[in-house]
N, C-alpha and C. Protein backbone atom coordinates (compact mmCIF):
# COMPACT_ATOMS: atom_id res chain seq x y z
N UNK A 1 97.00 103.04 135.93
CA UNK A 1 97.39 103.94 134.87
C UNK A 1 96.67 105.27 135.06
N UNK A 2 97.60 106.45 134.88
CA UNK A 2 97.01 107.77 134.92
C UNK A 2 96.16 108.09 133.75
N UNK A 3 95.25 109.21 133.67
CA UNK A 3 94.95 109.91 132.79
C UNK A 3 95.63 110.01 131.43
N UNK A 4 97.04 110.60 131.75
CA UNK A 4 97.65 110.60 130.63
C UNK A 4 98.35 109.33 130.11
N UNK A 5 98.61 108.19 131.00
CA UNK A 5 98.99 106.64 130.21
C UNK A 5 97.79 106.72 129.36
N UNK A 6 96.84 106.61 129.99
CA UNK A 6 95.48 106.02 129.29
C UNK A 6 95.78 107.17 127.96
N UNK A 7 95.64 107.80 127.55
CA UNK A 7 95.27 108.77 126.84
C UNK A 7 96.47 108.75 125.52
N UNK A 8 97.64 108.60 125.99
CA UNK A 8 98.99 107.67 125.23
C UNK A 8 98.58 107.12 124.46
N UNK A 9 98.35 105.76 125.35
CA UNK A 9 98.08 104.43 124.74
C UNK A 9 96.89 104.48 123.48
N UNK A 10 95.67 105.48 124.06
CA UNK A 10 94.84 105.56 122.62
C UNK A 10 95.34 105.95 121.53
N UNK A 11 96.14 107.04 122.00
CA UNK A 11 96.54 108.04 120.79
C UNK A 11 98.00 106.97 120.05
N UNK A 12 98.10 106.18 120.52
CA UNK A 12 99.51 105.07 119.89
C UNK A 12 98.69 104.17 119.15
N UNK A 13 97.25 103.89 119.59
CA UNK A 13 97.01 102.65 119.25
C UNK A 13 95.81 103.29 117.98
N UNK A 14 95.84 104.70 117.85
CA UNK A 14 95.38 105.16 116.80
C UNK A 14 96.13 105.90 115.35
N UNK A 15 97.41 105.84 115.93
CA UNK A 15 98.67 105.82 114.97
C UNK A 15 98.95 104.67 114.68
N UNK A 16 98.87 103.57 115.28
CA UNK A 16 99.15 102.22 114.30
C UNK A 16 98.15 102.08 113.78
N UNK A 17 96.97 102.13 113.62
CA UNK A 17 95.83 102.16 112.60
C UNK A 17 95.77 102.72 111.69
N UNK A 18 96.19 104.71 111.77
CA UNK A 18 96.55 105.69 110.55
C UNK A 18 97.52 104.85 109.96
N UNK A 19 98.76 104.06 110.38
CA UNK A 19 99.60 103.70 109.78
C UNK A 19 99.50 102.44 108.73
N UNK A 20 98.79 102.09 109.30
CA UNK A 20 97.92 100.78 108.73
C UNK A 20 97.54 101.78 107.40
N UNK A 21 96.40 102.53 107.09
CA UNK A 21 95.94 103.01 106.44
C UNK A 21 96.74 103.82 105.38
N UNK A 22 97.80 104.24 105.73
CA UNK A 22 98.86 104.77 104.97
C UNK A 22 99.78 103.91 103.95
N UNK A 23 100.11 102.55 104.85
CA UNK A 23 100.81 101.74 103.60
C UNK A 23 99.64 101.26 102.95
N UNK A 24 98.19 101.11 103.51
CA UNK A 24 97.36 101.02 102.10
C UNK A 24 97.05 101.48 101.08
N UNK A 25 97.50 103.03 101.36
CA UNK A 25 97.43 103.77 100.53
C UNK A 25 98.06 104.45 99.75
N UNK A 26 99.45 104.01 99.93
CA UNK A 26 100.54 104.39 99.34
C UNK A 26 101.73 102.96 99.34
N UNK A 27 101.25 101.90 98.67
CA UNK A 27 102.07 100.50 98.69
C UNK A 27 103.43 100.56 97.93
N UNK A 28 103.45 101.32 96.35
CA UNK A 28 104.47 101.35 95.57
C UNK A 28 105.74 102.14 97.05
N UNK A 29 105.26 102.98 97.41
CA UNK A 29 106.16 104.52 97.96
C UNK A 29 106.42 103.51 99.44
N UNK A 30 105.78 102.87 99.94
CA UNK A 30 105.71 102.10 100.91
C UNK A 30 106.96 101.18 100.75
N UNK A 31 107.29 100.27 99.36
CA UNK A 31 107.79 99.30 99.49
C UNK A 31 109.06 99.91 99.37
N UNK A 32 108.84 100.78 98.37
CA UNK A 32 110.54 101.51 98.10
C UNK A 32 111.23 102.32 99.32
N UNK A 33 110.40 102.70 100.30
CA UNK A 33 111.03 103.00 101.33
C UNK A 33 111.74 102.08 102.12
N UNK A 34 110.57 100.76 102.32
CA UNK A 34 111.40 99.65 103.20
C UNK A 34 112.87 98.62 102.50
N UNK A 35 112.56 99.30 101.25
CA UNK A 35 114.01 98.57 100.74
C UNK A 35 115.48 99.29 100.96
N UNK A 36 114.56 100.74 100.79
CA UNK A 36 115.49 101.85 101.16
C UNK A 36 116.20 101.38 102.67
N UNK A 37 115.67 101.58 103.51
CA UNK A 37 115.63 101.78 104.84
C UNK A 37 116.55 100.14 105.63
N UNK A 38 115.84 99.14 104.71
CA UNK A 38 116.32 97.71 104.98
C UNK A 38 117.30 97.69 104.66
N UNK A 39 117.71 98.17 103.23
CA UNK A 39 119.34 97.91 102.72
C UNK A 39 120.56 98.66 103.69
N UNK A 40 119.90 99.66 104.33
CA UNK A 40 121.03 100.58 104.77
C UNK A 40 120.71 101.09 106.60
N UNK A 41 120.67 100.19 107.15
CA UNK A 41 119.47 100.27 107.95
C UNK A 41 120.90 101.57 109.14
N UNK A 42 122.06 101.42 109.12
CA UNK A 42 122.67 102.52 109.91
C UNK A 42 122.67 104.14 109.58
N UNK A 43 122.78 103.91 108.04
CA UNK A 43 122.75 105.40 108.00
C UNK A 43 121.61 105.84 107.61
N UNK A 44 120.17 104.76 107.79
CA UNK A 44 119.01 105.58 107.84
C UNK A 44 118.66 105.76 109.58
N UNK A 45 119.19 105.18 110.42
CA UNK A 45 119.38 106.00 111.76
C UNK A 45 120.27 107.66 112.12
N UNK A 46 121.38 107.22 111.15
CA UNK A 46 121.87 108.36 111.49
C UNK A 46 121.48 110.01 110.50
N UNK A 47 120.83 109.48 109.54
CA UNK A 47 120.28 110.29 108.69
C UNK A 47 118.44 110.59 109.32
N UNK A 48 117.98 109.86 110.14
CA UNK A 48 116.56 110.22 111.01
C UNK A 48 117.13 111.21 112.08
N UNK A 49 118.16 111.01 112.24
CA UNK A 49 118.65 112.10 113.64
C UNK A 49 118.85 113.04 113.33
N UNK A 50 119.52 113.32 111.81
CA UNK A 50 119.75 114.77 111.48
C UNK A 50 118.87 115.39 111.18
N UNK A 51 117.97 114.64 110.37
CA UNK A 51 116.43 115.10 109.81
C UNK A 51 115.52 115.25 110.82
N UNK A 52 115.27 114.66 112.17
CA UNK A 52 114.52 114.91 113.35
C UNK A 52 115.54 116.58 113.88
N UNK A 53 116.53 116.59 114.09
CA UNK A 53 116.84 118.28 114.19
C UNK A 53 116.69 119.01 113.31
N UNK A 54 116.89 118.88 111.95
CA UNK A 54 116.07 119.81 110.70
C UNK A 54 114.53 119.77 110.89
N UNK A 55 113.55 118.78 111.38
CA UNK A 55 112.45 119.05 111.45
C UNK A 55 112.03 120.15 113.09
N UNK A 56 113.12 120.11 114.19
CA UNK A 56 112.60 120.61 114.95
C UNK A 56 112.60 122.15 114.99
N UNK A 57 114.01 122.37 114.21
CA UNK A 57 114.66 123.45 113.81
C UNK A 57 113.27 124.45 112.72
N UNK A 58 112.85 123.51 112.32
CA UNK A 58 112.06 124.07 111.04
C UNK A 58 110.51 124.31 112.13
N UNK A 59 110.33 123.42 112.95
CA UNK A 59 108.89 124.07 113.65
C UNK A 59 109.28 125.21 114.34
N UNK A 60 110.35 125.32 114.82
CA UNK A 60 111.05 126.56 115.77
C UNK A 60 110.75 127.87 114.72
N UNK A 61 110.97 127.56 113.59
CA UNK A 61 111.34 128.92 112.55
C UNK A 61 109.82 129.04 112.60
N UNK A 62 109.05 127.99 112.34
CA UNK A 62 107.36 128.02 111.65
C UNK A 62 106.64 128.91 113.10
N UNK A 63 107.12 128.37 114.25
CA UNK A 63 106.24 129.01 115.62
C UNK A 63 106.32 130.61 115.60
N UNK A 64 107.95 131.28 115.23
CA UNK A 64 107.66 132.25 115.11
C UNK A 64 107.12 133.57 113.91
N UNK A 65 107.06 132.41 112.84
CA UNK A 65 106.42 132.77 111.46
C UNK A 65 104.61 133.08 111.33
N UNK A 66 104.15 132.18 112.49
CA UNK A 66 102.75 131.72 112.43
C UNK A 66 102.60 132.71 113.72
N UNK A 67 100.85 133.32 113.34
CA UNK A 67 100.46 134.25 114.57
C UNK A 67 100.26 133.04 115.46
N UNK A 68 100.22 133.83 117.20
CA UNK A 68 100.37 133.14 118.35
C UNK A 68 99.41 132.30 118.53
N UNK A 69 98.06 132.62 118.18
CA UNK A 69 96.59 131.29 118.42
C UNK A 69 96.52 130.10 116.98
N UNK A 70 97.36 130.18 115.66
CA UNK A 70 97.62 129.08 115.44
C UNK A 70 98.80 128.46 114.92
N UNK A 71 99.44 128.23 116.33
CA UNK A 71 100.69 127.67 115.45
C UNK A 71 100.50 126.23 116.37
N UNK A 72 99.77 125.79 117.12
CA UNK A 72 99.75 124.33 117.54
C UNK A 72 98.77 123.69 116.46
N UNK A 73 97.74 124.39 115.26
CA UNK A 73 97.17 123.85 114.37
C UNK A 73 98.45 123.73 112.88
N UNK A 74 98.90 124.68 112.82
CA UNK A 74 99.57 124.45 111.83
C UNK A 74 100.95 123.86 112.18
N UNK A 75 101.72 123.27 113.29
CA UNK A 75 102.43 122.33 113.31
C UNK A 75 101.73 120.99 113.02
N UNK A 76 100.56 120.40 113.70
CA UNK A 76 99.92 119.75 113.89
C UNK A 76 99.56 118.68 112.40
N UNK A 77 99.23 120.26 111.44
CA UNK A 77 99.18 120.08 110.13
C UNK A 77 100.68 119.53 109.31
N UNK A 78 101.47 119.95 109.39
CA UNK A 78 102.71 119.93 108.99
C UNK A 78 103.00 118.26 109.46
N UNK A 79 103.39 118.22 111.00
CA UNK A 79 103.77 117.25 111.47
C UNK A 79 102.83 115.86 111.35
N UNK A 80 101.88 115.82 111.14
CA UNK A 80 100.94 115.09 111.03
C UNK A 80 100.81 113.54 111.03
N UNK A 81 101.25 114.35 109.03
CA UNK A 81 101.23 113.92 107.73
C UNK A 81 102.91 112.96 108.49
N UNK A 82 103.86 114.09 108.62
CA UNK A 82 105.57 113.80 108.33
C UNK A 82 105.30 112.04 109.70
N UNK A 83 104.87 112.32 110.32
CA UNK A 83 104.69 110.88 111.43
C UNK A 83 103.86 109.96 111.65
N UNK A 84 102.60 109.69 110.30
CA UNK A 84 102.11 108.69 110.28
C UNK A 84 103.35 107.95 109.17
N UNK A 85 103.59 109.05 107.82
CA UNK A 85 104.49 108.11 107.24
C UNK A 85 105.61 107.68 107.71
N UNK A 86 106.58 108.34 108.91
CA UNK A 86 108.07 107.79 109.04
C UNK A 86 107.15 106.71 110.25
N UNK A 87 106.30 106.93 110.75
CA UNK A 87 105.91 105.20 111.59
C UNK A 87 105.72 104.29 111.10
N UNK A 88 104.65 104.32 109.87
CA UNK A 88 104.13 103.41 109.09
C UNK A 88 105.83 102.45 108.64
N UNK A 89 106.18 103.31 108.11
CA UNK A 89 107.22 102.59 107.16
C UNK A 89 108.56 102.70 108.52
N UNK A 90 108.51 102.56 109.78
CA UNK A 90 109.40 102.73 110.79
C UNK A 90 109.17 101.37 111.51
N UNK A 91 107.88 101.24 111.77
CA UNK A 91 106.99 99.73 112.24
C UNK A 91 107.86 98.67 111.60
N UNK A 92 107.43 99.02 109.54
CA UNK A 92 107.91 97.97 109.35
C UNK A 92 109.16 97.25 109.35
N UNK A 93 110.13 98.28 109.24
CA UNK A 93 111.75 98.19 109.23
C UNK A 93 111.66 98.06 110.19
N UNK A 94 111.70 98.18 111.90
CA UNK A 94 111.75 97.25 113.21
C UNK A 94 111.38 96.13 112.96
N UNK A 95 110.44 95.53 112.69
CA UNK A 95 109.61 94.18 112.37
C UNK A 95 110.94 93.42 111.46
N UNK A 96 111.43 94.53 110.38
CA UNK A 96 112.01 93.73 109.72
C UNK A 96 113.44 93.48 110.47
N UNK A 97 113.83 94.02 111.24
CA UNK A 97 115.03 93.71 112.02
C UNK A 97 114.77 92.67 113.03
N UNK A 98 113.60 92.55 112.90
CA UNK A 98 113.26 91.16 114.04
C UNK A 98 113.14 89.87 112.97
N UNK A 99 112.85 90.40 111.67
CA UNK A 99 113.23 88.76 111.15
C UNK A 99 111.45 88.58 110.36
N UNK A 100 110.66 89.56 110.04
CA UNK A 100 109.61 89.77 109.48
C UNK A 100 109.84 90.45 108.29
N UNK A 101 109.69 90.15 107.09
CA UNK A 101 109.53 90.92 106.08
C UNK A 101 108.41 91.60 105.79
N UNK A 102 108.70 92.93 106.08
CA UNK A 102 107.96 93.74 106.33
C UNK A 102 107.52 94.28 104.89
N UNK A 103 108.11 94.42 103.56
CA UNK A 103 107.85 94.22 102.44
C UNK A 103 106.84 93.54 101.81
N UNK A 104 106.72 92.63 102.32
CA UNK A 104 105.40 91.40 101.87
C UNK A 104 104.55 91.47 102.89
N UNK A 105 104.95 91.34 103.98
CA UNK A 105 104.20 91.78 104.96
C UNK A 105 103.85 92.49 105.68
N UNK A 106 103.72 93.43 105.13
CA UNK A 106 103.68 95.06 105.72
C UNK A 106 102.63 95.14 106.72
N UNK A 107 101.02 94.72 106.04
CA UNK A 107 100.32 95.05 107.47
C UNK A 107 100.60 94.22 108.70
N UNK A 108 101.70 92.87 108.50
CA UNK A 108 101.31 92.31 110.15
C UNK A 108 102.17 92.63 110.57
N UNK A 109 103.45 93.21 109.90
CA UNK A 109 104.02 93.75 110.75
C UNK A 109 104.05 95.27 111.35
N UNK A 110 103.31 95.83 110.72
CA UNK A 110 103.13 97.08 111.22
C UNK A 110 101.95 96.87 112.54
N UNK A 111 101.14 95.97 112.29
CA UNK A 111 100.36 95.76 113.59
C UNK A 111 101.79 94.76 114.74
N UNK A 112 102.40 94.31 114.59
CA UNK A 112 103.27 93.88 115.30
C UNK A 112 103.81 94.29 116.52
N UNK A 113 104.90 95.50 115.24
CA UNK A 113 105.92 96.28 115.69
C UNK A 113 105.20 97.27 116.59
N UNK A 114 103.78 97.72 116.00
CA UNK A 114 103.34 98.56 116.53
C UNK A 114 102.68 98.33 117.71
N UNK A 115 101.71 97.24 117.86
CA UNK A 115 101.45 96.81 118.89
C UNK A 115 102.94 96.85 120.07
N UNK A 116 103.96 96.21 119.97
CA UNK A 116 104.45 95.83 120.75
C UNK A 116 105.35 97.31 121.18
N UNK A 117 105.14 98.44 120.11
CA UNK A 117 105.85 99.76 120.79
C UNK A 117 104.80 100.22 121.59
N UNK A 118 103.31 99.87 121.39
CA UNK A 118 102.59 100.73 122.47
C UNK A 118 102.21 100.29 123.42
N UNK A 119 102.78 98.78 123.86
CA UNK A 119 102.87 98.46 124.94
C UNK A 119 103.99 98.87 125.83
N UNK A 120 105.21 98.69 124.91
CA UNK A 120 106.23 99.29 125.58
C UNK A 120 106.14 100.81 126.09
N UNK A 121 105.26 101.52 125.33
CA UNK A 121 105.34 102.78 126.25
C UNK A 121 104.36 102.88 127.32
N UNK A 122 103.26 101.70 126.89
CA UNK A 122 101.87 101.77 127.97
C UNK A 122 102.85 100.91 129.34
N UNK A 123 103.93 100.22 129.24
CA UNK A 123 104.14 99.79 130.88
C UNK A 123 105.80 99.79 131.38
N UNK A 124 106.03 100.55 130.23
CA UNK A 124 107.91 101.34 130.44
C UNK A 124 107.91 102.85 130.00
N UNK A 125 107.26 103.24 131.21
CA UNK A 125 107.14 104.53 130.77
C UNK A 125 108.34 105.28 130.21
N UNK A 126 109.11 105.20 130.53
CA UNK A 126 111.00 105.67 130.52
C UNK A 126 111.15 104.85 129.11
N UNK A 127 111.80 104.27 129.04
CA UNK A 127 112.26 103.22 128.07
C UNK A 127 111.44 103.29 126.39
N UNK A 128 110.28 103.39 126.97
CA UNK A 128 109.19 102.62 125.97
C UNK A 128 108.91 104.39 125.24
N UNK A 129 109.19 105.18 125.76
CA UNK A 129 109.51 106.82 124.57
C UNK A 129 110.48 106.04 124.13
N UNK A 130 111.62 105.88 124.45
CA UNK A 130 113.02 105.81 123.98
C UNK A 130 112.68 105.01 122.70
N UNK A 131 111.63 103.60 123.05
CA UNK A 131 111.54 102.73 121.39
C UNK A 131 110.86 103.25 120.63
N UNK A 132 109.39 104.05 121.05
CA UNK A 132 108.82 104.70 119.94
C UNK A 132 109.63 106.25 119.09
N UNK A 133 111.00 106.64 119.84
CA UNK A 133 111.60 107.50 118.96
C UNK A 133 112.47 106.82 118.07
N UNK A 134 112.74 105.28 118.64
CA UNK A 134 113.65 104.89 117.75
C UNK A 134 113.19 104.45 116.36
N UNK A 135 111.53 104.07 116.32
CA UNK A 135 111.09 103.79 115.80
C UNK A 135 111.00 105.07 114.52
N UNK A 136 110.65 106.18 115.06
CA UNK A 136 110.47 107.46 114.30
C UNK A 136 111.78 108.04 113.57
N UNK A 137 112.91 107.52 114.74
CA UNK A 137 113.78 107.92 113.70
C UNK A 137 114.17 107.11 112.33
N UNK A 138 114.21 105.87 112.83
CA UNK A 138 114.54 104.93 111.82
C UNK A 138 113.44 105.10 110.12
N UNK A 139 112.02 105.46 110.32
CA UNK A 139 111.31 105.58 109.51
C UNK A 139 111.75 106.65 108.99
N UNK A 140 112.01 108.16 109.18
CA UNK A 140 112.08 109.44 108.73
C UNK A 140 113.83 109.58 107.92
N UNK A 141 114.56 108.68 109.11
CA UNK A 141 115.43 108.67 108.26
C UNK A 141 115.30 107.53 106.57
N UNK A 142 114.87 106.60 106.95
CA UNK A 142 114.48 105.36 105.44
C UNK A 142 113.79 106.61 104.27
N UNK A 143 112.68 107.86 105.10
CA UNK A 143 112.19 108.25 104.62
C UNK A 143 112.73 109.50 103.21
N UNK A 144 114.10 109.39 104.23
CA UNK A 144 114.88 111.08 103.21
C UNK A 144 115.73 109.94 102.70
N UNK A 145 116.43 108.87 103.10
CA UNK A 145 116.94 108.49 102.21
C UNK A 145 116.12 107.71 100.99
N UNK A 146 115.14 107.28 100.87
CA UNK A 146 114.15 107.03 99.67
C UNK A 146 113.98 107.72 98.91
N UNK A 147 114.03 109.50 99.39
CA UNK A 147 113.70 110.38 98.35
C UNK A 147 115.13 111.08 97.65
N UNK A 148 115.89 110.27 97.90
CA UNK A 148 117.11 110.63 97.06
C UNK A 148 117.40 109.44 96.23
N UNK A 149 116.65 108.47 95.88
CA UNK A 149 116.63 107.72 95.05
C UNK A 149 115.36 107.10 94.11
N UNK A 150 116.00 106.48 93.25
CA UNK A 150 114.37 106.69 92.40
C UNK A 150 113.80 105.50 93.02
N UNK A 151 112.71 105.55 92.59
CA UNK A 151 111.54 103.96 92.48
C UNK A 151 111.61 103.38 91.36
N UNK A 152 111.58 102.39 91.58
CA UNK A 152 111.84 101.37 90.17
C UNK A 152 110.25 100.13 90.25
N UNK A 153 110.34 100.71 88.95
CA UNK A 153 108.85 100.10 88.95
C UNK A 153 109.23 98.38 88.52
N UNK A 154 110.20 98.21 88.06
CA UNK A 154 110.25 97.08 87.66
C UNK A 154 110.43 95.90 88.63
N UNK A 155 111.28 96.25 89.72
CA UNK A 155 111.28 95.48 91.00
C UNK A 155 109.87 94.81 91.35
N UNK A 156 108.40 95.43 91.09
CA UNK A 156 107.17 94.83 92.04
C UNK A 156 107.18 94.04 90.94
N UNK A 157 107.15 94.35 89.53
CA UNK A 157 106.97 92.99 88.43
C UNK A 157 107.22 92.06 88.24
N UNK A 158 109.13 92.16 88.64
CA UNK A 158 109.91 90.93 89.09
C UNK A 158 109.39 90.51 90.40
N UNK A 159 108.99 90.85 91.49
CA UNK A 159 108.55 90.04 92.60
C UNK A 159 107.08 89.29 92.32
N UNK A 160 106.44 90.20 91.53
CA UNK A 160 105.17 89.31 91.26
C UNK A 160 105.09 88.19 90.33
N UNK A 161 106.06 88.14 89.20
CA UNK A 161 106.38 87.37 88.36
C UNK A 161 107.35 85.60 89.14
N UNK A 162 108.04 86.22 90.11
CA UNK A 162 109.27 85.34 90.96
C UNK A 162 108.32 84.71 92.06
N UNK A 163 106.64 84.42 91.99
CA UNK A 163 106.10 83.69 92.84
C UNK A 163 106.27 82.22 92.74
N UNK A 164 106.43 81.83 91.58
CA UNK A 164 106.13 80.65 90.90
C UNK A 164 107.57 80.07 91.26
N UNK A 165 107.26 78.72 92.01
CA UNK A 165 108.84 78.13 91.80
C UNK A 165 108.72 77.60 90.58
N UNK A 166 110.46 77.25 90.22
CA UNK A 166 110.48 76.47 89.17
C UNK A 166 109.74 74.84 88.92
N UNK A 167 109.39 74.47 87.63
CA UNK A 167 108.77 73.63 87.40
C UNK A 167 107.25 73.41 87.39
N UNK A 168 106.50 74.50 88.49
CA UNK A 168 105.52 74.46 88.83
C UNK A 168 104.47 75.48 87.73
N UNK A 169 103.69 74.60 87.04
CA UNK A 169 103.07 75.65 86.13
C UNK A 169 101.61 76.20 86.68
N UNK A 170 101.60 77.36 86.52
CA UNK A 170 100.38 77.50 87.12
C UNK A 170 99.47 77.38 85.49
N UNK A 171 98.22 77.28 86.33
CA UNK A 171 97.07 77.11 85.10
C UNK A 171 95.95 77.66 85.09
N UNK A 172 95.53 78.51 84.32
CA UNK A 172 94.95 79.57 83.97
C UNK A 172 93.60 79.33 82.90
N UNK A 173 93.43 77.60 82.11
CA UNK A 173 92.40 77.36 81.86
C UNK A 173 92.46 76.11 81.98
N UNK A 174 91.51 75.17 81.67
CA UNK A 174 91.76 73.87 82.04
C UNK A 174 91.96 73.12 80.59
N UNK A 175 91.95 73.53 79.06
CA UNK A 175 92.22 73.41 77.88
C UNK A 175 91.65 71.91 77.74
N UNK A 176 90.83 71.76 77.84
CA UNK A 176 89.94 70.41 77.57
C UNK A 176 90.05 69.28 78.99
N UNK A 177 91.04 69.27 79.83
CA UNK A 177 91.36 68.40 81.07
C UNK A 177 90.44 69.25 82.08
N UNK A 178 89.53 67.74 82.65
CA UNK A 178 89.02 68.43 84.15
C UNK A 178 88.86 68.58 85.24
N UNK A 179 90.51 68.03 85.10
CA UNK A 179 91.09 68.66 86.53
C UNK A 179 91.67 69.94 86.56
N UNK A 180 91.10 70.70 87.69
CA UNK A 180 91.87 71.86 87.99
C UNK A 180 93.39 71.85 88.34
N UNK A 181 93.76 70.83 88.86
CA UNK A 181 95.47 70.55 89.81
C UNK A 181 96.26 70.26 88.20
N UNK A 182 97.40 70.99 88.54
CA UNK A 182 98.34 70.67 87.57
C UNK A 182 98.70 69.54 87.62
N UNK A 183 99.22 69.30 85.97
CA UNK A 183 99.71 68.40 85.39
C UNK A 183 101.14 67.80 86.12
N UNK A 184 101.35 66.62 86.52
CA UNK A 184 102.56 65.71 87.20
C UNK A 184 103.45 66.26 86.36
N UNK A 185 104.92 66.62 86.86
CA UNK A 185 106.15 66.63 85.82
C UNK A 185 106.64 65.36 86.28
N UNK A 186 107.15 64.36 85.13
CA UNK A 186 107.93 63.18 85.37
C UNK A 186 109.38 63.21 84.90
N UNK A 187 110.01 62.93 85.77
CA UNK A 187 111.97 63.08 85.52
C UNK A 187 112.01 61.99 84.84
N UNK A 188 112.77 61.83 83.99
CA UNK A 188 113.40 60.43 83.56
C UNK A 188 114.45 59.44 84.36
N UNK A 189 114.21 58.27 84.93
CA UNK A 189 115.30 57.79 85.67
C UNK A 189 116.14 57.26 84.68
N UNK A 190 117.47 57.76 85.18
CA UNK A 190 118.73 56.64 84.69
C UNK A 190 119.21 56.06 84.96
């Protein structure tokens, strides 16, 4: 591996970490994206492609807006921010097309997906750009289409509430019994 593989591979394997750090830090905005992005998973590809030429279009306008010694800091700034979040939440929607719910399981699959894109670019050099853009587009697009819809707070309540199968009571004091394990339900035979 050259200089610059090596140097890739850090800088990939330090974006799946920022990314890591991002759905920790933003879980509500996190989940509503991947529902976004999951429900509609074509036209948040084809909506990342238009929005990846509105974003390139827009550094083009910014390079010649910004004096000549900083406009690789203030893209840098701009772009940053815009590609830890469309990865973070790009990871997980790949993951989730592989059959990972990336919703519940957001960090393993973002270490997953992500792991397995920065291998693909650490030993397909050709190819392995091709998955980490697909990856970017798919996130950026989940990402504009999320922000044309609201968040619904009530969805995480119902998922946190919908742990419990039926029948199964959970128990929360032990009300004079001292056993901790719930109480047997008995069916009636007929």
């Amino acid at each position: 591996m050259g200089y610059n593989a090596v140097f890739n591979t850090i800088y990939n394997i330090l974006l799946v970490l920022a990314s890591l750090a991002v759905a920790a830090a933003f879980p509500k905005y996190f989940m509503h994206v991947y529902k976004v992005g999951h429900s509609e998973i074509g036209k948040s590809f084809s909506v990342g492609f238009a929005a990846c030429g509105a974003v390139w279009v827009l550094a083009l306008v910014l390079s010649f807006m910004i004096p000549a010694g900083r406009q690789t800091m203030a893209l840098m700034l701009l772009g940053f921010p815009l590609l830890l979040v469309c990865n973070s939440t790009g990871y997980a929607l790949i993951a989730g097309l592989a059959g990972i719910d990336g919703g519940k399981h957001r960090f393993l699959a973002i270490i997953l997906a992500g792991g397995a894109m920065v291998a693909a670019e650490a030993f397909l050099p050709i190819g392995g750009r091709y998955i980490s853009r697909g990856v970017f587009l798919y996130g950026i697009g989940a990402c504009v289409l999320a922000l044309q819809r609201e968040m619904q707070e009530e969805d995480q309540q119902a998922d946190s509430a919908g742990d419990e199968t039926p029948g199964e009571i959970k128990r929360t004091e032990l009300g004079g019994d001292l056993s901790p394990l719930p109480r047997p339900v008995f069916k009636d035979k007929e």
